[in-house]
Protein backbone atom coordinates (compact mmCIF):
# COMPACT_ATOMS: atom_id res chain seq x y z
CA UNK A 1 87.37 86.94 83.13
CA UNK A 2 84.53 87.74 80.78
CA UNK A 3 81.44 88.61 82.75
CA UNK A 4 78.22 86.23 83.16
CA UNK A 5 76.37 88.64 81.56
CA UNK A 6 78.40 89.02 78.89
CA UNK A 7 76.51 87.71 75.29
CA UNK A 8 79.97 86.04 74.49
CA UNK A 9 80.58 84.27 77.66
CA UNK A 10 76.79 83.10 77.80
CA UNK A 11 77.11 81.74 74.20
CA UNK A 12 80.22 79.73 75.34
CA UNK A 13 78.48 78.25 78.72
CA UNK A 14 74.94 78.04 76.71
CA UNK A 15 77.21 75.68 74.60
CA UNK A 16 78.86 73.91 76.44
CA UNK A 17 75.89 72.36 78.60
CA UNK A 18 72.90 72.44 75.78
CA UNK A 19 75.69 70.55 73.41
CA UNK A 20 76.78 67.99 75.87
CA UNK A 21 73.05 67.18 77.11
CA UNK A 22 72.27 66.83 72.87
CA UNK A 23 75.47 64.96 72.33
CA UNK A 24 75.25 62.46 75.25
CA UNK A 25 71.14 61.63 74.48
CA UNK A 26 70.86 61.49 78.04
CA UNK A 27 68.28 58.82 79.25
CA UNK A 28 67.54 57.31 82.97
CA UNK A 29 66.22 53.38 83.18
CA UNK A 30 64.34 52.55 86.27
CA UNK A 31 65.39 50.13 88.72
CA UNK A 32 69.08 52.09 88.70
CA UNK A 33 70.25 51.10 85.50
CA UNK A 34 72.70 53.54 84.44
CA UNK A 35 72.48 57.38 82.55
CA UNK A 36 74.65 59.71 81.21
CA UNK A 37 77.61 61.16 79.35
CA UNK A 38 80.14 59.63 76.89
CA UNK A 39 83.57 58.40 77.92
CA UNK A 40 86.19 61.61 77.32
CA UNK A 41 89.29 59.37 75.38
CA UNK A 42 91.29 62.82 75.20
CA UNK A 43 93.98 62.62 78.59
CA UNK A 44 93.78 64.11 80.93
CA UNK A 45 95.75 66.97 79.65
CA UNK A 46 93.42 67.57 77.51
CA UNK A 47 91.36 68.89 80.46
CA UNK A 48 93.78 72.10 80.81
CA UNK A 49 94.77 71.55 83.80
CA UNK A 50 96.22 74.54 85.65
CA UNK A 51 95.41 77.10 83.00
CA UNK A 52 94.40 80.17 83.98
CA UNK A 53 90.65 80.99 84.54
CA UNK A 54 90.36 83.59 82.05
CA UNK A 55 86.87 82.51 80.19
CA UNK A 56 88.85 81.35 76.45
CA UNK A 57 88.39 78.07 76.55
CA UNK A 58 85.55 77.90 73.43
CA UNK A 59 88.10 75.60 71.24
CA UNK A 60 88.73 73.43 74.62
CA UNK A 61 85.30 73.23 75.08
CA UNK A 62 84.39 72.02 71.31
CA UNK A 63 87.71 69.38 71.61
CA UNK A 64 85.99 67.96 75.23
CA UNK A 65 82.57 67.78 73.54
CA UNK A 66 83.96 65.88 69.85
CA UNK A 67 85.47 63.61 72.36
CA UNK A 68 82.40 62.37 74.41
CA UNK A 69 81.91 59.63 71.86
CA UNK A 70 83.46 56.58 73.91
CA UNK A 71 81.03 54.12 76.07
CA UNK A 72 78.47 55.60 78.58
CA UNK A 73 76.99 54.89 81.40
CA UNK A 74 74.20 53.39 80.02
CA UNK A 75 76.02 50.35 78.50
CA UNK A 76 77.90 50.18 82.23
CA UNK A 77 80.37 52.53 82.44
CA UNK A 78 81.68 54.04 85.85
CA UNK A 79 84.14 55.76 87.17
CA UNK A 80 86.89 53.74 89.34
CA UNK A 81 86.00 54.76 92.77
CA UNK A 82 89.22 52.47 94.11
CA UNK A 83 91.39 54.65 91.68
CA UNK A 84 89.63 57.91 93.27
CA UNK A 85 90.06 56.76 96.66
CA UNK A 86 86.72 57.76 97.55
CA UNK A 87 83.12 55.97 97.48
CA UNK A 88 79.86 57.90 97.10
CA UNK A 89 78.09 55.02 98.79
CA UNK A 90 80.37 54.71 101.72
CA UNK A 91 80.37 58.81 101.77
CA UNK A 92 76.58 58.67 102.41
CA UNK A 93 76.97 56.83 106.22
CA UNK A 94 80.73 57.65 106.96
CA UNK A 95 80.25 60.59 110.13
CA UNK A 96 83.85 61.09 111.75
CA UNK A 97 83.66 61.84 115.45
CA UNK A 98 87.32 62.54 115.87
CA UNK A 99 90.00 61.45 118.32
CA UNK A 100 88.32 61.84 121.72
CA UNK A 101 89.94 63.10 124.92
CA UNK A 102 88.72 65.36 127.68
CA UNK A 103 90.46 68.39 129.08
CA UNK A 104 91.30 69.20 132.33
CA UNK A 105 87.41 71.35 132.86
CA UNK A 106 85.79 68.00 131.62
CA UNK A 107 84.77 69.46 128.44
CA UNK A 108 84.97 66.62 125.51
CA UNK A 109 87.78 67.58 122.49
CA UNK A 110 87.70 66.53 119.41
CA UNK A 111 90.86 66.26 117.26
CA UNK A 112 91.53 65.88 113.52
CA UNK A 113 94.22 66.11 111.32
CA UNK A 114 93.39 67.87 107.81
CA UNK A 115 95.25 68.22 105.16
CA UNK A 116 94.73 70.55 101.49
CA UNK A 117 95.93 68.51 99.03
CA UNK A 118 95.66 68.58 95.07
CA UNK A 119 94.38 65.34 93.14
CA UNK A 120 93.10 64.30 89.51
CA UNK A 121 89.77 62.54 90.00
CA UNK A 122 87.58 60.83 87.31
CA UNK A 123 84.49 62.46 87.43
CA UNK A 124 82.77 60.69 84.74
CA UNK A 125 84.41 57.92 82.55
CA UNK A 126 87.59 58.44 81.59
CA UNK A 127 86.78 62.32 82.21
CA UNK A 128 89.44 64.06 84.82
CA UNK A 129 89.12 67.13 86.92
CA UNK A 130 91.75 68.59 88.69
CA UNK A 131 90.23 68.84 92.01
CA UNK A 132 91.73 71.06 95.10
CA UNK A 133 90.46 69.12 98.31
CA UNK A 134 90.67 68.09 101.50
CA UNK A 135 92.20 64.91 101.83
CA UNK A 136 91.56 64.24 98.74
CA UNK A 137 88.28 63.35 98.42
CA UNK A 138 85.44 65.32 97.28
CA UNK A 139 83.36 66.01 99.66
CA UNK A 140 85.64 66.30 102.35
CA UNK A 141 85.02 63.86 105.09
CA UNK A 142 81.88 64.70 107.33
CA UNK A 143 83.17 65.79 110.82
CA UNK A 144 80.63 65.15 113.84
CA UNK A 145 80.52 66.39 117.20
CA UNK A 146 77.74 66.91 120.27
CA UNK A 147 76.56 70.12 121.26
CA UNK A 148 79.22 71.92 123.27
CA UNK A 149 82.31 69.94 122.28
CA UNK A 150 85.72 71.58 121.94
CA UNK A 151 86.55 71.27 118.04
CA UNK A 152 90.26 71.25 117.49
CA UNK A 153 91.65 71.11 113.90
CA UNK A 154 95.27 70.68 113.06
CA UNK A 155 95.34 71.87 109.51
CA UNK A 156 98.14 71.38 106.82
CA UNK A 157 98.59 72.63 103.58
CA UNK A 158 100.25 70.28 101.34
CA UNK A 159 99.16 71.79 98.23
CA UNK A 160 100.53 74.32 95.68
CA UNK A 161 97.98 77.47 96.62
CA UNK A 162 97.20 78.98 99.75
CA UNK A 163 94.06 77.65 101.42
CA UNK A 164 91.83 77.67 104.75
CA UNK A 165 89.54 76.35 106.80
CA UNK A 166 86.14 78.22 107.09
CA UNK A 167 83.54 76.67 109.34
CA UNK A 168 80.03 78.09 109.10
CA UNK A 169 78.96 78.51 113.16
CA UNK A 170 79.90 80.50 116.48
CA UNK A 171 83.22 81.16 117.29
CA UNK A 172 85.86 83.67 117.62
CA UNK A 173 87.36 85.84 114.58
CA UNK A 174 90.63 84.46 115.08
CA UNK A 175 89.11 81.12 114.45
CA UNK A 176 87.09 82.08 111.50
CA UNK A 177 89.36 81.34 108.49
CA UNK A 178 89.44 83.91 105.98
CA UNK A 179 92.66 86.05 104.77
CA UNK A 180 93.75 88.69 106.68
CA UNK A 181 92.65 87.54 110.16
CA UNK A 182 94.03 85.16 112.50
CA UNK A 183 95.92 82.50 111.18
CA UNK A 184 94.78 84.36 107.72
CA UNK A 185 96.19 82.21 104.21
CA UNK A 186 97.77 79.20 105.16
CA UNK A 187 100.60 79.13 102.39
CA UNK A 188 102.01 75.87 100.79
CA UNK A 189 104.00 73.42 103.54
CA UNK A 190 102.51 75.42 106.71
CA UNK A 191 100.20 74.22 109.09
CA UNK A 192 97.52 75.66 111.81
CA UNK A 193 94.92 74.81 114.34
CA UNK A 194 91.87 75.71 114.33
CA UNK A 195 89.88 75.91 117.86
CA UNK A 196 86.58 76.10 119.08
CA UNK A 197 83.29 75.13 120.43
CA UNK A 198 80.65 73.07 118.75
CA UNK A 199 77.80 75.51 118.72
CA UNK A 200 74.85 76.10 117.78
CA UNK A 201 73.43 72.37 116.99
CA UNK A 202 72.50 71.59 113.72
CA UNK A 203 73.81 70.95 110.27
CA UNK A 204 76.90 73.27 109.02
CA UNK A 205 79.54 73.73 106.79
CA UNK A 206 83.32 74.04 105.88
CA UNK A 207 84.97 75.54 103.20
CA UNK A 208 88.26 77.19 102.02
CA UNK A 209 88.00 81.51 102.12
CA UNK A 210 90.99 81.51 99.99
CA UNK A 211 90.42 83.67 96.74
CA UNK A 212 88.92 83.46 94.44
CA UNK A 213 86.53 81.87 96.60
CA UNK A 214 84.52 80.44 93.91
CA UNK A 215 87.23 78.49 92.23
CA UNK A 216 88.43 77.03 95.74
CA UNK A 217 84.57 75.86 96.12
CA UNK A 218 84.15 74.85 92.30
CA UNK A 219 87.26 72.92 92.50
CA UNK A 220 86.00 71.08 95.90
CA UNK A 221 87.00 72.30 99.08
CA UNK A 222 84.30 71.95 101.13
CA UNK A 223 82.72 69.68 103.89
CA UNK A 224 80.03 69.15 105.93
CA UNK A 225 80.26 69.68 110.12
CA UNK A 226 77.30 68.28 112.06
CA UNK A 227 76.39 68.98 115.49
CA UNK A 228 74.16 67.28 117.18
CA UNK A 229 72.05 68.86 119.97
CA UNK A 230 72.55 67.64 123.61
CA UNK A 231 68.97 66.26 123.83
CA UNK A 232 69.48 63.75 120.74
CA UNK A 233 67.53 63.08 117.65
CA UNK A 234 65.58 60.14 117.33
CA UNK A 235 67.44 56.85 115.76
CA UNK A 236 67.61 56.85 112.20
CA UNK A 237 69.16 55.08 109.20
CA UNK A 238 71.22 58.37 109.09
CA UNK A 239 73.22 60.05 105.65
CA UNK A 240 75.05 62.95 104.27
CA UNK A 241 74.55 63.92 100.84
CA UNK A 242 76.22 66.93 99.51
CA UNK A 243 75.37 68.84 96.30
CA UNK A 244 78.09 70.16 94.19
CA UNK A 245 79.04 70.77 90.48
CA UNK A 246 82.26 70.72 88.17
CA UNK A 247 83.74 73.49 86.06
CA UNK A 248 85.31 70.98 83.74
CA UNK A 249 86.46 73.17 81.32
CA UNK A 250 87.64 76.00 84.19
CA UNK A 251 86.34 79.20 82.60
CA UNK A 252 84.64 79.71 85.93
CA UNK A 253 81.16 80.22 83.72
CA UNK A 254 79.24 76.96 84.60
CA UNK A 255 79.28 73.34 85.36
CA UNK A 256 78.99 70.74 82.50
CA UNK A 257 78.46 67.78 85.41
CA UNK A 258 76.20 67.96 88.78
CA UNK A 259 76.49 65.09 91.43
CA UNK A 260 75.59 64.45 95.16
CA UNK A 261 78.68 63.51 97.03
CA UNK A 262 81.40 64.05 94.36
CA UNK A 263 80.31 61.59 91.56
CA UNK A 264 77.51 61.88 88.71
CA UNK A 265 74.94 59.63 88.34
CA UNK A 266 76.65 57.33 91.41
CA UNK A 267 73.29 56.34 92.57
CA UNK A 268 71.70 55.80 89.91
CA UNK A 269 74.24 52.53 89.60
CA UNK A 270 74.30 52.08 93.34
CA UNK A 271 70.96 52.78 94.46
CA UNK A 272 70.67 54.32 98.15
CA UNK A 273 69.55 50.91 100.65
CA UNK A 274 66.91 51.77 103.57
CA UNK A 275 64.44 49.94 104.95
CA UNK A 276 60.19 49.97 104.73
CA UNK A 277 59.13 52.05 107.74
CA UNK A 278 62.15 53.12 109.24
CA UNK A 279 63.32 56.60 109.85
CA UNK A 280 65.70 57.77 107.56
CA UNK A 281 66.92 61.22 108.46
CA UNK A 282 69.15 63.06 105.25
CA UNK A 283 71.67 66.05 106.04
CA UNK A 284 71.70 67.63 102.89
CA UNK A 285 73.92 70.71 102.46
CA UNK A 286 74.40 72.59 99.15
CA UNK A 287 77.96 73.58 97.83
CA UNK A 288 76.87 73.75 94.17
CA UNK A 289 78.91 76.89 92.61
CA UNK A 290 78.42 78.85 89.23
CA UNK A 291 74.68 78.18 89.62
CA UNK A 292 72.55 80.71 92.32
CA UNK A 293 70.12 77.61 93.36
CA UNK A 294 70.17 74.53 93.82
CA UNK A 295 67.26 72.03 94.85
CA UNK A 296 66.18 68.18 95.86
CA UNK A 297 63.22 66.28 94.85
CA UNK A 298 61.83 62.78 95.62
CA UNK A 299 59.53 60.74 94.08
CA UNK A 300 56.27 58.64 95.64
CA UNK A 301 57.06 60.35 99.18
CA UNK A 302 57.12 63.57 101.31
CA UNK A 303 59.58 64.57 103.83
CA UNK A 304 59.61 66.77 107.14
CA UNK A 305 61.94 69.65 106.50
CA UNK A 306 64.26 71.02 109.27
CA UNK A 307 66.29 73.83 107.37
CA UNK A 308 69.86 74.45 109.32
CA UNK A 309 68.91 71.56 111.82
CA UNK A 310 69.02 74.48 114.39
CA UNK A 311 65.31 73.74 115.84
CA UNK A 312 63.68 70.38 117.02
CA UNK A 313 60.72 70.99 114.60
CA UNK A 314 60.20 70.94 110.75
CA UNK A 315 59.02 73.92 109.06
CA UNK A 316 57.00 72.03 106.44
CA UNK A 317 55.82 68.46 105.28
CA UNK A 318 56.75 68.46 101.18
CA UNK A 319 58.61 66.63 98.65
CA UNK A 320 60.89 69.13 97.29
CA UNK A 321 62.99 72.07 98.50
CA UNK A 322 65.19 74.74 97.28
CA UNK A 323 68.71 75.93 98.63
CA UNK A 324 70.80 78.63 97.45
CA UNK A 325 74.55 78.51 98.25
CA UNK A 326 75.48 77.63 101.53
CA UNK A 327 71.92 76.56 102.57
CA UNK A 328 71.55 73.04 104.37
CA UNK A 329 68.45 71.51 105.93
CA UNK A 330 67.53 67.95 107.60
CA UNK A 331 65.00 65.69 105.91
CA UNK A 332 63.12 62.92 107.71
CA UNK A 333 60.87 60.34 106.41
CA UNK A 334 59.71 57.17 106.34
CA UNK A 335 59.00 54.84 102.93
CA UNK A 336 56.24 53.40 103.35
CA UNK A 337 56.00 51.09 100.14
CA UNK A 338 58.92 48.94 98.13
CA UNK A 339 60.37 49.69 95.26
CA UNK A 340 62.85 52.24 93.56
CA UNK A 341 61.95 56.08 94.31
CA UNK A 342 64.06 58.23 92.51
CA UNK A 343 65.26 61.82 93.47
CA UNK A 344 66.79 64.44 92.17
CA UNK A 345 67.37 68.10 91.66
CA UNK A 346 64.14 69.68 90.07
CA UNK A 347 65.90 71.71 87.64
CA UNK A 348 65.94 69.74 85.01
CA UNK A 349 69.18 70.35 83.19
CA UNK A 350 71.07 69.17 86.50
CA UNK A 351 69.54 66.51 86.51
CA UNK A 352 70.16 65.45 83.32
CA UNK A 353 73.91 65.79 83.83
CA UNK A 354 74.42 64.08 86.89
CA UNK A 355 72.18 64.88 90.17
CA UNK A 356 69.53 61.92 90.05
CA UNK A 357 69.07 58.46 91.81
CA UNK A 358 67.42 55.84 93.14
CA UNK A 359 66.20 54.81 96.76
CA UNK A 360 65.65 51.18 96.61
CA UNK A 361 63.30 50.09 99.88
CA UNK A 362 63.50 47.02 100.81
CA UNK A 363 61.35 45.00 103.39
């Protein structure tokens, strides 16, 4: 694989992205009428699926580009969330608290069954990615558990590639998912469990540790874990929103689409609902890959910023953060007027190709 600093490879990936924002004429419309990028009418073969990661896709790259010319998002477009089998909008709210039991000590358990599994999902009209995921949805489904919990995690892989479960947190090496250790590379048809406790509180992660590590994350393995701290939070119109990016042409050298919770531009058509006044409290975790820093910005409003959730009290009172890799914070405000306030990443370019929306307060 060609280096990122190599003046080849940063021609390609310079290409790919400056071309597709000129091509597209990307425009946003207030009031979450839609944005972005031309239908792809090549198949989805035409995405090079499975080919090897080895930075020579310049020809691909001009064929997905000439073939952006179908309807966009403006004129109505989407993507067919049913067809998917995942909805950003429903992502935002849906916390899993597991199948609950308690063992013999008292101590709560939560169970879930996960499963690796490979999937083709329309990222942008009539544009396919090959995705690697859990359960085949991108983000993987947002696991929840109090403070102290036993977290038990019977985990399959039902794919073609060796995978894991990594989950950012306090617990023992056996536990920790990565190659070599433990339960190490869970190959194709085998399963294992993952065990431990919920600790510390606050907002964390999962991930595969399979390598390469950044195609597993690029290609969407990755989740968010929340614990929640044995005092409580304060009630709250409550959401997860996950930042991410696709590789669409899979040279591993940058992402031609950015979204929060697996789809471009999905709120911009669905604008996020919350009420005048009322607390709304955002978990928002960053799994973007190929790009060192990611951020969030919103419009007409500030926020209280709790990065890792791990203390009781915000560092700062602002309207936009920063956070690299890995990086996760909680954000609680209030709106205190109606109307659409949009957010976004404040790098522009990502925002442009996919990471924007729309808060629409109502009364």
């Amino acid at each position: 694989m060609k280096q990122r600093n190599d003046p080849e490879a940063l021609a390609a990936r310079s290409l790919t992205r400056r071309r597709l924002l000129r091509r597209v004429g990307l425009t946003a419309a207030a009031g979450g009428a839609g944005v972005l990028i031309g239908s792809n009418t090549a198949s989805s073969s035409g995405m090079n699926h499975g080919q090897e990661m080895d930075g020579s896709k310049s020809a691909d790259t001009e064929t997905m580009l000439a073939s952006h010319e179908g309807p966009t998002f403006r004129e109505g477009a989407k993507v067919d969330n049913a067809a998917n089998g995942f909805d950003p909008t429903e992502i935002l709210r849906d916390f899993d608290w597991g199948t609950t039991s308690r063992l013999p000590n008292g101590q709560v358990l939560r169970e879930w069954e996960i499963n690796a599994v490979e999937k083709e999902i329309e990222v942008a009209p009539g544009v396919y990615f090959p995705a690697w995921t859990f359960d085949g949805r991108i983000p993987a489904r947002t696991l929840r558990a109090n403070e102290g919990d036993r977290i038990r995690i019977d985990f399959g892989n039902v794919s073609a590639h060796p995978h894991t479960m990594h989950f950012h947190g306090i617990h023992t090496a056996a536990m920790d998912g990565v190659p070599g250790i433990g339960a190490g590379l869970i190959q194709p048809g085998e399963r294992t469990i993952y065990e431990f406790d919920a600790e510390p509180f606050g907002l964390h992660l999962f991930h595969c540790h399979a390598f390469p590590l950044a195609e597993h994350i690029a290609r969407g393995m990755y989740g968010t874990f929340i614990v929640d701290p044995k005092k409580g939070r304060a009630k709250a119109d409550e959401m997860v929103m996950v930042q991410a990016g696709y590789n669409t042409t899979l040279d591993g050298l940058g992402n031609q689409l950015y979204f929060v919770n697996g789809i471009p531009f999905a709120y911009m058509h669905e604008p996020v609902k919350v009420k005048r006044n009322q607390l709304v409290r955002i978990y928002l975790t960053n799994l973007l890959e190929y790009d060192p820093i990611n951020s969030f910005h919103l419009h007409g409003n500030f926020f209280d910023y709790y990065p890792t959730g791990t203390r009781l009290e915000p560092t700062e009172f602002t309207d936009t953060i920063s956070q690299m890799q890995g990086q996760r914070g909680i954000l609680e405000l209030r709106f205190p007027h109606e109307g659409h306030f949009m957010f976004h990443a404040h790098k522009s370019e990502f925002a442009e190709l996919g990471w924007m929306g729309f808060f629409e307060v109502e009364a």
